[in-house]
Protein backbone atom coordinates (compact mmCIF):
# COMPACT_ATOMS: atom_id res chain seq x y z
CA UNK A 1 1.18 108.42 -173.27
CA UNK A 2 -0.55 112.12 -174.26
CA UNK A 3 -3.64 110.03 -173.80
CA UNK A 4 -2.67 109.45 -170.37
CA UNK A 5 -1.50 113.13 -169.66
CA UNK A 6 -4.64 114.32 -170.90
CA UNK A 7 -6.93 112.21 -168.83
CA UNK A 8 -4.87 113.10 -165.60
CA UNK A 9 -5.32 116.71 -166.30
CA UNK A 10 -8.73 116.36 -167.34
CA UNK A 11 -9.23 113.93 -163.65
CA UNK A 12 -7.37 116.60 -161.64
CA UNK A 13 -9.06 119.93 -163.00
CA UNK A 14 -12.51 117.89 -162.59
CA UNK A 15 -11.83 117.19 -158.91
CA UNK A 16 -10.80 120.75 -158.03
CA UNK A 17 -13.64 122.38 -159.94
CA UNK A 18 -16.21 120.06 -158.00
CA UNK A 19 -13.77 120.57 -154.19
CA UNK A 20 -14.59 124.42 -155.53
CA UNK A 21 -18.49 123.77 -156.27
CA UNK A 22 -18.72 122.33 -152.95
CA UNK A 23 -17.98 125.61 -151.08
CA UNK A 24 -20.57 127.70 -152.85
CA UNK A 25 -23.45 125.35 -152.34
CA UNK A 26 -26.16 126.78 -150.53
CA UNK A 27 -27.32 124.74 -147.25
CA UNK A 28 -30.13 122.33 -147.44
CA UNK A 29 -32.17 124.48 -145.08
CA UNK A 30 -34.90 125.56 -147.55
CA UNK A 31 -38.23 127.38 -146.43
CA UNK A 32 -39.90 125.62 -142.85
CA UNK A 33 -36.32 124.47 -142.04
CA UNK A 34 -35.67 127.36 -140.12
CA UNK A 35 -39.04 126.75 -138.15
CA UNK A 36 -38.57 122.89 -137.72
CA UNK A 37 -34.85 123.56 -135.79
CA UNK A 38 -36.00 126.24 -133.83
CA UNK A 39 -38.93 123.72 -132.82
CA UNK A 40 -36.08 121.42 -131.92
CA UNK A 41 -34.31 123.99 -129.29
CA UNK A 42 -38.16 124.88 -127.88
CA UNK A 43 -37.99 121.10 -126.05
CA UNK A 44 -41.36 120.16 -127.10
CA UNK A 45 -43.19 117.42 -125.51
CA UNK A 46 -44.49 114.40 -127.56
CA UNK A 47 -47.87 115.83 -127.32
CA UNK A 48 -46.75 118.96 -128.38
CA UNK A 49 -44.76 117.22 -131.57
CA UNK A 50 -47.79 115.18 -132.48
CA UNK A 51 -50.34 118.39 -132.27
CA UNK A 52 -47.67 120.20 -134.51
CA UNK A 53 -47.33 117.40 -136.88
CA UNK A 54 -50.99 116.92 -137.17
CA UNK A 55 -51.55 120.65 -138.32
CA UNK A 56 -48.66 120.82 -140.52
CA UNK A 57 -50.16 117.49 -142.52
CA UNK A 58 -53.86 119.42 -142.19
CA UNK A 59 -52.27 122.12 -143.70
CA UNK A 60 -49.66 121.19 -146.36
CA UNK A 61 -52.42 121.12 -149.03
CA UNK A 62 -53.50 124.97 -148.69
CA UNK A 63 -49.84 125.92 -148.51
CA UNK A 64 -49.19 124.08 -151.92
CA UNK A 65 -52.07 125.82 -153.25
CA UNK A 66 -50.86 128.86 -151.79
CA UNK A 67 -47.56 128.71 -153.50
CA UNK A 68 -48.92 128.07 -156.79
CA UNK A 69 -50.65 131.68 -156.92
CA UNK A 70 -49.11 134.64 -157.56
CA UNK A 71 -48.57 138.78 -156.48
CA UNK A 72 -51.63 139.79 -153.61
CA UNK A 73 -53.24 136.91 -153.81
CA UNK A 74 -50.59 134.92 -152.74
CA UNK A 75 -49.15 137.26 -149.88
CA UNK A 76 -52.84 137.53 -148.80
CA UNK A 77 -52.53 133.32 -148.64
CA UNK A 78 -49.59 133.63 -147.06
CA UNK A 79 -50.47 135.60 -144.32
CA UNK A 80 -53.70 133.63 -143.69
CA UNK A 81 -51.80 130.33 -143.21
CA UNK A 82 -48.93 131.84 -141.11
CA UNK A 83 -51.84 133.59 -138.38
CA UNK A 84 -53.47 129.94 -138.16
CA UNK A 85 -49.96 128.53 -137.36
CA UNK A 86 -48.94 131.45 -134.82
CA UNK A 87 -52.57 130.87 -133.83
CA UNK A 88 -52.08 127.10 -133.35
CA UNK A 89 -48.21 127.73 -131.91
CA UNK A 90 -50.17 129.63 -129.19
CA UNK A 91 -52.40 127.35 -127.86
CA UNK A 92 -49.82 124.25 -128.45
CA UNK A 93 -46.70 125.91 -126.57
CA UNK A 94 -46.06 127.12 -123.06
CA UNK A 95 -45.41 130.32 -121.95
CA UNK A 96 -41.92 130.07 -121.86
CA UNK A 97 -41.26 128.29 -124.91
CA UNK A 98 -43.71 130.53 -126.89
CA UNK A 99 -41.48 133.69 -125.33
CA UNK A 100 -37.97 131.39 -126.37
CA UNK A 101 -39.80 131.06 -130.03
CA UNK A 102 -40.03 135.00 -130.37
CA UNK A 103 -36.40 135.25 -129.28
CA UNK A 104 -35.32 132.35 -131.85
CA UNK A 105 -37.50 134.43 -134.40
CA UNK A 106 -36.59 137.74 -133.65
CA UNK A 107 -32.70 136.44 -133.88
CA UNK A 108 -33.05 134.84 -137.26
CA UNK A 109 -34.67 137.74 -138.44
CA UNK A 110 -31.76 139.99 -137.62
CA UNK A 111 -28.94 137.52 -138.78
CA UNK A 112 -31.33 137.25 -142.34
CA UNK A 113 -31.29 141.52 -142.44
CA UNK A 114 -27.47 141.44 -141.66
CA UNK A 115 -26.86 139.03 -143.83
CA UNK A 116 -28.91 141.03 -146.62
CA UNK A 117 -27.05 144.09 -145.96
CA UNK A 118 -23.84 142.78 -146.43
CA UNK A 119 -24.33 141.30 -150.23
């Protein structure tokens, strides 16, 4: 019977300490996620989708390599990759949804700072 008890306790303050876990999980957006769903509210054309998947595979080496490196050098990697993308967003996107990009960009960037602020 105490066998019992203990495994119910043991099965009860399990369940709430992963219910708890749960909560503070962060969400599976990781880095490019933001990117990809504001790519998803630009309406992109299948052309458009197939020119931006094409770069992105062209490209996913150098960013790896990027990563690896570390302090100046990387930023200075960084940087280089992001102006061929906003380089390559420009010629791939229309006016409007390169104007609706800057928006999305300019929004996230706020939320990020006010989200900053208040930790």
């Amino acid at each position: 019977m105490k066998k019992l008890i203990m495994f119910a306790v043991a099965a009860m303050l399990a369940f709430n300490v992963s219910a708890a876990d749960d909560d503070k999980k962060p969400s599976k957006k990781g880095r490019g996620a933001g990117l990809q769903a504001m790519f998803k509210q630009l309406d992109l054309t299948a052309d458009q989708k197939k020119a931006l998947a094409t770069f992105n595979k062209e490209n996913k080496e150098k960013g790896a390599e990027a990563r690896k490196l570390e302090g100046e050098e990387r930023k200075a990697a960084m940087k280089k990759i992001a102006e061929a993308r906003n380089a390559k967003l420009k010629e791939i996107l229309t006016e409007e949804q390169a104007a609706k990009l800057k928006e999305l960009q300019a929004k996230a960037r706020a939320d990020r700072k006010k989200k900053a602020e208040s930790k």
